[in-house]
N, C-alpha and C. Protein backbone atom coordinates (compact mmCIF):
# COMPACT_ATOMS: atom_id res chain seq x y z
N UNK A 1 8.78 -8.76 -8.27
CA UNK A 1 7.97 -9.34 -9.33
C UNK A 1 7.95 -8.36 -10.49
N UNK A 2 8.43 -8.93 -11.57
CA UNK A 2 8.24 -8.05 -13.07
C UNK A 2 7.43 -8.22 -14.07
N UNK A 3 6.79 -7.74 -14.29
CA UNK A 3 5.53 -7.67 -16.04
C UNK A 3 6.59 -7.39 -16.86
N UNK A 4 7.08 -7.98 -17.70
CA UNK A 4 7.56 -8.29 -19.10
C UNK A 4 7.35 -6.83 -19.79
N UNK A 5 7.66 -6.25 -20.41
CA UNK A 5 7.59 -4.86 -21.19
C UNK A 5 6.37 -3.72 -20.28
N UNK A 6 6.58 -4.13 -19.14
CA UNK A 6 5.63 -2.97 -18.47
C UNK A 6 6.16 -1.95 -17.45
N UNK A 7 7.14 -0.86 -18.06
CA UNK A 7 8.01 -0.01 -17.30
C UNK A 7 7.22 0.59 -15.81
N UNK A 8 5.67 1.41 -16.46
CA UNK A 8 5.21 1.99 -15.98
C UNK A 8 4.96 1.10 -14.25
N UNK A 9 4.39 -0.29 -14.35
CA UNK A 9 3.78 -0.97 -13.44
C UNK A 9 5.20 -1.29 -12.05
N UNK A 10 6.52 -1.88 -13.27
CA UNK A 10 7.98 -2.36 -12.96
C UNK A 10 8.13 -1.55 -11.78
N UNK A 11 8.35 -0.35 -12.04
CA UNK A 11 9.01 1.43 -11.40
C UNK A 11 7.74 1.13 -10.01
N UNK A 12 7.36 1.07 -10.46
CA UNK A 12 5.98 0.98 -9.08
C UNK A 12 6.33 0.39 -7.80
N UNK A 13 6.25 -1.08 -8.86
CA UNK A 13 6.95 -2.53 -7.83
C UNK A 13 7.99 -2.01 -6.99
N UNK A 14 8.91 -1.55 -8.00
CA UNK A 14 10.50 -1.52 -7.39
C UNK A 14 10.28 -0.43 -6.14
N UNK A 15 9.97 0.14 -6.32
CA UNK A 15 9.70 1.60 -5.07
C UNK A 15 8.87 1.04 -4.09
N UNK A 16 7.87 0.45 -4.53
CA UNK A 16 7.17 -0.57 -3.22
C UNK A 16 8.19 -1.35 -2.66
N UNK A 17 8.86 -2.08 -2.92
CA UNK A 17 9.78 -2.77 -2.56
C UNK A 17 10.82 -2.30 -1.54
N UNK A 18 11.49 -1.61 -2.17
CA UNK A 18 12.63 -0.42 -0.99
C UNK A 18 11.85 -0.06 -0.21
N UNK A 19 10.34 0.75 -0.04
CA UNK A 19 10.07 0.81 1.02
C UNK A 19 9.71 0.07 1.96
N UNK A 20 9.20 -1.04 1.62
CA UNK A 20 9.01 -2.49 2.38
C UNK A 20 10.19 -2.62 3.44
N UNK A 21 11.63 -2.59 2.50
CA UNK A 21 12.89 -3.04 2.58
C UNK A 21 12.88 -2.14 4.17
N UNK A 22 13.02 -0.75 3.91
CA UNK A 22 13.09 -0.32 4.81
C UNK A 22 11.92 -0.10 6.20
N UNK A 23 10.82 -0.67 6.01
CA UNK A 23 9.74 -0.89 7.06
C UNK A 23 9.93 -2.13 7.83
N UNK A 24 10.77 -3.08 7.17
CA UNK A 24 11.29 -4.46 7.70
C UNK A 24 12.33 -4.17 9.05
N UNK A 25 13.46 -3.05 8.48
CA UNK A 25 13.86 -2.91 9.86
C UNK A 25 13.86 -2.03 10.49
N UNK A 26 12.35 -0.80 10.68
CA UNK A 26 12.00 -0.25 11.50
C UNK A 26 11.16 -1.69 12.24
N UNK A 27 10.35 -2.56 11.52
CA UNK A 27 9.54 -3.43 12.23
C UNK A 27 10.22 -4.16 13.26
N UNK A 28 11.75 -4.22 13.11
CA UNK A 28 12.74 -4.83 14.29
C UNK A 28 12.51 -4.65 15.64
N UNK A 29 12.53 -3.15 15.79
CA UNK A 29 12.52 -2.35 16.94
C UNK A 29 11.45 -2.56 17.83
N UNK A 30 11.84 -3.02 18.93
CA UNK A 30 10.73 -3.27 20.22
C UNK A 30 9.22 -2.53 20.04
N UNK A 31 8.51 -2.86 20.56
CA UNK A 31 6.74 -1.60 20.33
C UNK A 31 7.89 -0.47 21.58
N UNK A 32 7.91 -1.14 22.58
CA UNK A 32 8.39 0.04 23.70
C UNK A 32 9.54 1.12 23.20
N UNK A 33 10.52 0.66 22.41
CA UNK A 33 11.71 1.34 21.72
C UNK A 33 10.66 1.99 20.84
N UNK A 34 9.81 1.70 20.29
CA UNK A 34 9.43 2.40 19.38
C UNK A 34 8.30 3.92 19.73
N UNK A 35 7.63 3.44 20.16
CA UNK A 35 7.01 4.24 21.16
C UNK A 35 7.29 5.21 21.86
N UNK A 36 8.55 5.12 21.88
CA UNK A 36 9.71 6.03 22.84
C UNK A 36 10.56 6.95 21.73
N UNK A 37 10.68 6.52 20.42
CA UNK A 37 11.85 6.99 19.66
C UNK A 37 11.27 7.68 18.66
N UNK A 38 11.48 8.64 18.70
CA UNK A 38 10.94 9.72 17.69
C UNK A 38 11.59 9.27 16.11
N UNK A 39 12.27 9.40 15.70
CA UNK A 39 13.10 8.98 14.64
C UNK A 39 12.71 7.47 14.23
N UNK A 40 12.20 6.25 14.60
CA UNK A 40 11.98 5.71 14.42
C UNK A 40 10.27 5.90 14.18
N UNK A 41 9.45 6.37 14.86
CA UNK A 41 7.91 6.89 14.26
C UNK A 41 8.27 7.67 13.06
N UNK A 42 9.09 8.37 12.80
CA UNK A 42 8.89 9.21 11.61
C UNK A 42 9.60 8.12 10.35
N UNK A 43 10.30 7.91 10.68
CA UNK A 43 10.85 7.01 9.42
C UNK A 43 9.26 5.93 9.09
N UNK A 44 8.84 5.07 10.01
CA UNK A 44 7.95 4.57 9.80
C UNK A 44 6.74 4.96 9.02
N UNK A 45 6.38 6.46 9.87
CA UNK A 45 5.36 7.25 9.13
C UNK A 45 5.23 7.50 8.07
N UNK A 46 6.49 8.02 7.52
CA UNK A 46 7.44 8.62 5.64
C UNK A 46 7.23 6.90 5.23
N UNK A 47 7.51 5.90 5.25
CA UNK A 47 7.84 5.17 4.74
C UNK A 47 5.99 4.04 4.83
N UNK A 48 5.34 4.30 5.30
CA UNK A 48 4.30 3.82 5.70
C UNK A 48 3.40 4.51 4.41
N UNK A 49 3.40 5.70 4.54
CA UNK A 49 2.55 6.92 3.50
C UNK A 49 3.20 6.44 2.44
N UNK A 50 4.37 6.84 1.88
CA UNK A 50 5.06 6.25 0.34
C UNK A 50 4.59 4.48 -0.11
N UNK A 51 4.61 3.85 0.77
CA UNK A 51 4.33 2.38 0.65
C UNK A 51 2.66 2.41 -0.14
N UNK A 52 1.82 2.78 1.04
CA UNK A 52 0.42 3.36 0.61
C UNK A 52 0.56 3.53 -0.72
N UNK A 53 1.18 4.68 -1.10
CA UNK A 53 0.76 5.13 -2.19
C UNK A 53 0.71 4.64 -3.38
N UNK A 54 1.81 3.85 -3.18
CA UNK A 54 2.77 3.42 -4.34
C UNK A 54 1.52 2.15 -4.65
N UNK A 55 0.98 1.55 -3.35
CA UNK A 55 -0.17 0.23 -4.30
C UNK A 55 -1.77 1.37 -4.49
N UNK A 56 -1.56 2.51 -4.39
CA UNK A 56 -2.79 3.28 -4.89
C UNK A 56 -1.95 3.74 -5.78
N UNK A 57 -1.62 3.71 -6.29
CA UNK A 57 -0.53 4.22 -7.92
C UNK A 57 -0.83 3.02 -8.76
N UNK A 58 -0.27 2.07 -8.27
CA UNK A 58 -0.59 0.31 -8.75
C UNK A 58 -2.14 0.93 -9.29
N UNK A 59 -2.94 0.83 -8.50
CA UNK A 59 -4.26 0.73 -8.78
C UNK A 59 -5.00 1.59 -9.07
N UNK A 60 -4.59 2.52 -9.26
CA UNK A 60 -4.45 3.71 -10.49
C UNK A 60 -4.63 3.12 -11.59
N UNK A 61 -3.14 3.06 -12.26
CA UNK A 61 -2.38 2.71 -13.56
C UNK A 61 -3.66 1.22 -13.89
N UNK A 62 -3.63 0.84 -13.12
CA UNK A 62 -5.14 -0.76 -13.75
C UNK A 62 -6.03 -0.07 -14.03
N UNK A 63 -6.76 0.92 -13.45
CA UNK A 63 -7.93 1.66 -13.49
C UNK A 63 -7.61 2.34 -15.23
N UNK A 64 -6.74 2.87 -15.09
CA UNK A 64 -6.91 3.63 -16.61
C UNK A 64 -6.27 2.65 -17.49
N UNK A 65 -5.50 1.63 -17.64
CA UNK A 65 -5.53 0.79 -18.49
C UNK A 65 -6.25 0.23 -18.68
N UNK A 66 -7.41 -0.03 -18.37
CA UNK A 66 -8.45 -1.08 -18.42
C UNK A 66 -9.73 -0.16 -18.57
N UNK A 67 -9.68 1.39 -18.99
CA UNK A 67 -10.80 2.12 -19.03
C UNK A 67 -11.92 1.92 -17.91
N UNK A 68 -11.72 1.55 -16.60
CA UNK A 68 -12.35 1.36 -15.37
C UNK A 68 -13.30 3.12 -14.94
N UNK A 69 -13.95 2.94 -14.12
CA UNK A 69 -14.54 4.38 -13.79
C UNK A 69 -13.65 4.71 -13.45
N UNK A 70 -13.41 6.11 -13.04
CA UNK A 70 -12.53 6.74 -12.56
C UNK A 70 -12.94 7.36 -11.28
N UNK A 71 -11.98 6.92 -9.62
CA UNK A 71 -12.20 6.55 -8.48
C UNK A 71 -12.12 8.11 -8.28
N UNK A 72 -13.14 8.76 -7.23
CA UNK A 72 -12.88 10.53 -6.96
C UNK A 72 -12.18 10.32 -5.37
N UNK A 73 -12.06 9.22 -4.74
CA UNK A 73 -11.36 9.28 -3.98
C UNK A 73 -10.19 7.67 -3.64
N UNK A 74 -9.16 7.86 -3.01
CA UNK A 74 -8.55 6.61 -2.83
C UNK A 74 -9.01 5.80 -2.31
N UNK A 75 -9.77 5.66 -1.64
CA UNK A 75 -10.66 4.51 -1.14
C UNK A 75 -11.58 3.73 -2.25
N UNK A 76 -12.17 4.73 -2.84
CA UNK A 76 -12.54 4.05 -4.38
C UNK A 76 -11.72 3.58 -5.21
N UNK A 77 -10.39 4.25 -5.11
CA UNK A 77 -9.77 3.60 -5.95
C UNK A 77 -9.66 1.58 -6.20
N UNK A 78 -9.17 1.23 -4.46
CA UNK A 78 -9.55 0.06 -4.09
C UNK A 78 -10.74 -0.55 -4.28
N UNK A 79 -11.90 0.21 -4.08
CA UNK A 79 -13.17 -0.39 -4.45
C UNK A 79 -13.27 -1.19 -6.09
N UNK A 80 -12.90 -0.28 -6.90
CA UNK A 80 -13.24 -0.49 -8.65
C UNK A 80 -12.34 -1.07 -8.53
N UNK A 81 -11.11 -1.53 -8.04
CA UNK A 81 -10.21 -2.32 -7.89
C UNK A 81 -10.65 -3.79 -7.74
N UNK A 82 -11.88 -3.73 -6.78
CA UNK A 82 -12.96 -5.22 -6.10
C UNK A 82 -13.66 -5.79 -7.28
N UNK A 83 -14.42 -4.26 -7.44
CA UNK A 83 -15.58 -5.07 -8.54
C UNK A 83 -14.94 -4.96 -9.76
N UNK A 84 -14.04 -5.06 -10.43
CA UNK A 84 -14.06 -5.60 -11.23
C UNK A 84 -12.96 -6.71 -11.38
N UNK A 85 -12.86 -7.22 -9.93
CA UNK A 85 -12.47 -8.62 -9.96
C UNK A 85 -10.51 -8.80 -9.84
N UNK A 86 -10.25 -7.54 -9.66
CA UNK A 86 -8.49 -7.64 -9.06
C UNK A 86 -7.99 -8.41 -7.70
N UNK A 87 -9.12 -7.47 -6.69
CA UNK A 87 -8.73 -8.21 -5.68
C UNK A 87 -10.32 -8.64 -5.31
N UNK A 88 -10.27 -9.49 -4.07
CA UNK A 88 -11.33 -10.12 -3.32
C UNK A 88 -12.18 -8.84 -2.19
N UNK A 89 -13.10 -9.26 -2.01
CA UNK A 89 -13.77 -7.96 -1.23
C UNK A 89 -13.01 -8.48 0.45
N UNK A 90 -12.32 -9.19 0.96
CA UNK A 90 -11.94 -8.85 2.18
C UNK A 90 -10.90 -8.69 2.32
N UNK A 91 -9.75 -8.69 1.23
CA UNK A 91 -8.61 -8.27 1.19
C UNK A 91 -8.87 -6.67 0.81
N UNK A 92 -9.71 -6.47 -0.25
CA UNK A 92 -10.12 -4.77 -0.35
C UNK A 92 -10.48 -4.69 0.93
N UNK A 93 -11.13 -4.71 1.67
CA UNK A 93 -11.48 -4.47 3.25
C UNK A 93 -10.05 -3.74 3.92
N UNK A 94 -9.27 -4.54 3.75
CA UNK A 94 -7.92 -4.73 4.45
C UNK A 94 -6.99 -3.36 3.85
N UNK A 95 -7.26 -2.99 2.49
CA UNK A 95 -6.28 -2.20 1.70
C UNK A 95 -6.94 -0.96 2.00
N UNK A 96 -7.86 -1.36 2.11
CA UNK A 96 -9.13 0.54 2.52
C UNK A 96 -8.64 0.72 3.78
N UNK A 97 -8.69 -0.56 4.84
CA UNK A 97 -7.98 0.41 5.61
C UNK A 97 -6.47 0.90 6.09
N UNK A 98 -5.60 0.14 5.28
CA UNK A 98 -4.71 1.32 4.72
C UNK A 98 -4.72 2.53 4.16
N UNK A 99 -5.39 2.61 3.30
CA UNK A 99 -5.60 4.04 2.54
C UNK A 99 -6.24 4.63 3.53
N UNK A 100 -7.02 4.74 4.30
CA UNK A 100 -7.73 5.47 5.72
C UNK A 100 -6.54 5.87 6.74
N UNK A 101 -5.49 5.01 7.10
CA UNK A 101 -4.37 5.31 7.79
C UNK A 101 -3.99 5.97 6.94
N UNK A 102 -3.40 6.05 5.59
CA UNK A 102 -2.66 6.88 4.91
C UNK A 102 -3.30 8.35 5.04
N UNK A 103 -4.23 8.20 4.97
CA UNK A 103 -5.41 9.62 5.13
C UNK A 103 -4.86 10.60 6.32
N UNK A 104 -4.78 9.71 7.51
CA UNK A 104 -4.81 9.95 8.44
C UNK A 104 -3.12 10.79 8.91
N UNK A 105 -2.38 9.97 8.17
CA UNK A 105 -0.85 10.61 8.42
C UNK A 105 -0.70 11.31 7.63
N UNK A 106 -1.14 11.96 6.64
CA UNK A 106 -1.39 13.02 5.61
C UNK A 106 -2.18 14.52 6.64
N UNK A 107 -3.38 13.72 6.66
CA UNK A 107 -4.49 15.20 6.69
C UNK A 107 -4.67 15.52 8.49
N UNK A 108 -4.34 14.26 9.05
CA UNK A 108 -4.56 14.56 10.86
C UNK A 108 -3.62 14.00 11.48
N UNK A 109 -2.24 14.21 11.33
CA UNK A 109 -1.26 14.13 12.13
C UNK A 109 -0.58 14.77 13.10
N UNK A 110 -2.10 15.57 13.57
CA UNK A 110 -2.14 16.28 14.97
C UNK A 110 -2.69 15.08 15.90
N UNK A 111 -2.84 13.88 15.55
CA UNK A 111 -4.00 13.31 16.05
C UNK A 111 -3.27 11.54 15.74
N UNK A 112 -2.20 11.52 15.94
CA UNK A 112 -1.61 10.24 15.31
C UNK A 112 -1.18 9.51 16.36
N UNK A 113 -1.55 8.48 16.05
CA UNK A 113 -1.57 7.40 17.66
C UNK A 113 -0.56 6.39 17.39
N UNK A 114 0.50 6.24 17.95
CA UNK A 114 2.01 5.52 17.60
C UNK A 114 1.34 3.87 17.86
N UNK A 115 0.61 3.63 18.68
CA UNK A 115 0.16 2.08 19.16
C UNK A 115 0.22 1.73 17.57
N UNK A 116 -1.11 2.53 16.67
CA UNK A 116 -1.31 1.94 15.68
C UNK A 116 -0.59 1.95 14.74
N UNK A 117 0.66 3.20 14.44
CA UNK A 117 1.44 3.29 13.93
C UNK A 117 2.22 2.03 13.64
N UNK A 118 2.86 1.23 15.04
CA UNK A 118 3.59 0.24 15.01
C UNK A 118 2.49 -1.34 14.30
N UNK A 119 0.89 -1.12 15.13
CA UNK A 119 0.41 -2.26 14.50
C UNK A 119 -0.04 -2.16 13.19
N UNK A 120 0.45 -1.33 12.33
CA UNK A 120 0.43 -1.12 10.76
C UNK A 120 1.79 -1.67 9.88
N UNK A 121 2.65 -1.34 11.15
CA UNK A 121 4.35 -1.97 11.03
C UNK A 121 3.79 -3.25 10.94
N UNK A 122 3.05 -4.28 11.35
CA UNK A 122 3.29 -5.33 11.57
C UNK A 122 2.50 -5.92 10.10
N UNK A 123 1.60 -5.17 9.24
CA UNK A 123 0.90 -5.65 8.05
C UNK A 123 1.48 -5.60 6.83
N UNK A 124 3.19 -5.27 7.05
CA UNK A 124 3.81 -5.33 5.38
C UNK A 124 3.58 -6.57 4.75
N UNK A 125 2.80 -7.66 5.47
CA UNK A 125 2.50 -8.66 4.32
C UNK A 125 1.28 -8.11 3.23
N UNK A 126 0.41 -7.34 3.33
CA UNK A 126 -0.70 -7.68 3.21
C UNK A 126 0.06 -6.24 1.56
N UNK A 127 0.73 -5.59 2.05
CA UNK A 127 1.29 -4.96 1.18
C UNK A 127 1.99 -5.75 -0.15
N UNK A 128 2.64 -7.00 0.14
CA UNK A 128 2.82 -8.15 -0.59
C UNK A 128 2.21 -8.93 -1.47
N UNK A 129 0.88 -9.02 -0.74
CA UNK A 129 -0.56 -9.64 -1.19
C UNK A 129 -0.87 -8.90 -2.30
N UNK A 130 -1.02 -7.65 -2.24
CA UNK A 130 -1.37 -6.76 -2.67
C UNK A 130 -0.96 -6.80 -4.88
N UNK A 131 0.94 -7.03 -4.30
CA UNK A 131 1.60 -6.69 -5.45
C UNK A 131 1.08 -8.11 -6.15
N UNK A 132 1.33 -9.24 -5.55
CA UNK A 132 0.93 -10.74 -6.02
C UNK A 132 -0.63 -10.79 -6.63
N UNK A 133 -1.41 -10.31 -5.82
CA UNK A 133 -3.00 -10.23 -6.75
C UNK A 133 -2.46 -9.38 -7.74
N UNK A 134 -2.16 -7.88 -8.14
CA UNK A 134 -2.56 -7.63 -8.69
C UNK A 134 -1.64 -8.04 -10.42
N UNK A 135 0.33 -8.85 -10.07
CA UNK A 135 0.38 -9.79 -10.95
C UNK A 135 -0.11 -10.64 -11.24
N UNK A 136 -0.39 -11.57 -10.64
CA UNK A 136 -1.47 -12.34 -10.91
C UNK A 136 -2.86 -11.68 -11.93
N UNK A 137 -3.28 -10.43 -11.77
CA UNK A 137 -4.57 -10.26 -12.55
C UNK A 137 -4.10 -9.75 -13.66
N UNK A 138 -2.55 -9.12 -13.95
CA UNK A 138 -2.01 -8.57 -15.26
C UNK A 138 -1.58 -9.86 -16.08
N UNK A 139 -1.06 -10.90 -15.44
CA UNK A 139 -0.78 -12.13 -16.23
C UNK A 139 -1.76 -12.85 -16.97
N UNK A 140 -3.17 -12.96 -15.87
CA UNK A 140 -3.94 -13.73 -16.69
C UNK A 140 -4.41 -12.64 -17.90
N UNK A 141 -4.57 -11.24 -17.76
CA UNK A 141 -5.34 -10.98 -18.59
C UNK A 141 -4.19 -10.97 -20.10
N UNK A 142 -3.34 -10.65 -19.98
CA UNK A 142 -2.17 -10.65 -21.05
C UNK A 142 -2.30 -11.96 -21.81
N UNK A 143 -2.90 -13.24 -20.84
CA UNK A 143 -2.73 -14.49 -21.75
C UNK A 143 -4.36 -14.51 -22.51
């Protein structure tokens, strides 16, 4: 999905995208193959964290285009993301707790549990959702 003269937002998309691309066919791989295969948790992990980021980058870049408060942590970021009407409060529900997993494979990956690893594999839609609300909220406001 492209915004018309909007490099900054475009570059975003596109990098969300490839990583998607490539979470699609780690998501192939059995839970048991996966569970078992080191190389396949880490690709997931790298590519799970970059994905994250890239729609807390998204929702960034809205935040300061739109002179929004400015979020002191990523979980806020999603929040000011809610109230002021980007996304819905139970899809924010859903994106917080992504950014909480992202937290988690960042700051305590002494402590990283592959079950959930894989059932995070299974929510690249919601990563989708994500890009669609928040075209959707750059279109209407442009018109």
């Amino acid at each position: 999905m492209v915004i018309s003269g909007n490099k900054v937002f475009n570059n975003r998309i596109n990098k969300l995208e490839e990583y998607l691309s490539r979470l699609e066919e780690i998501r192939k791989v059995s839970k048991e193959k996966f569970l078992s295969d080191w190389k396949s948790q880490d690709l997931a992990l790298r590519n799970l964290q970059v994905a994250i980021e890239a729609c807390i980058d998204i929702g960034e870049y809205l935040i300061t285009i739109n002179n929004w408060n400015v979020p002191e942590t990523y979980v806020e970021t999603i929040k000011v993301l809610q109230k002021n009407g980007v996304i819905k409060k139970e899809f924010a529900e859903k994106m917080v707790d992504l950014v909480k997993f992202r937290n988690i494979i960042v700051h305590d990956y002494l402590y990283i549990d592959y079950k959930k690893v894989y059932k995070n594999l299974q929510r690249l839609d919601e990563f989708r959702n994500f890009v669609k609300v928040v075209v959707e909220y750059l279109k209407k406001k442009k018109n």
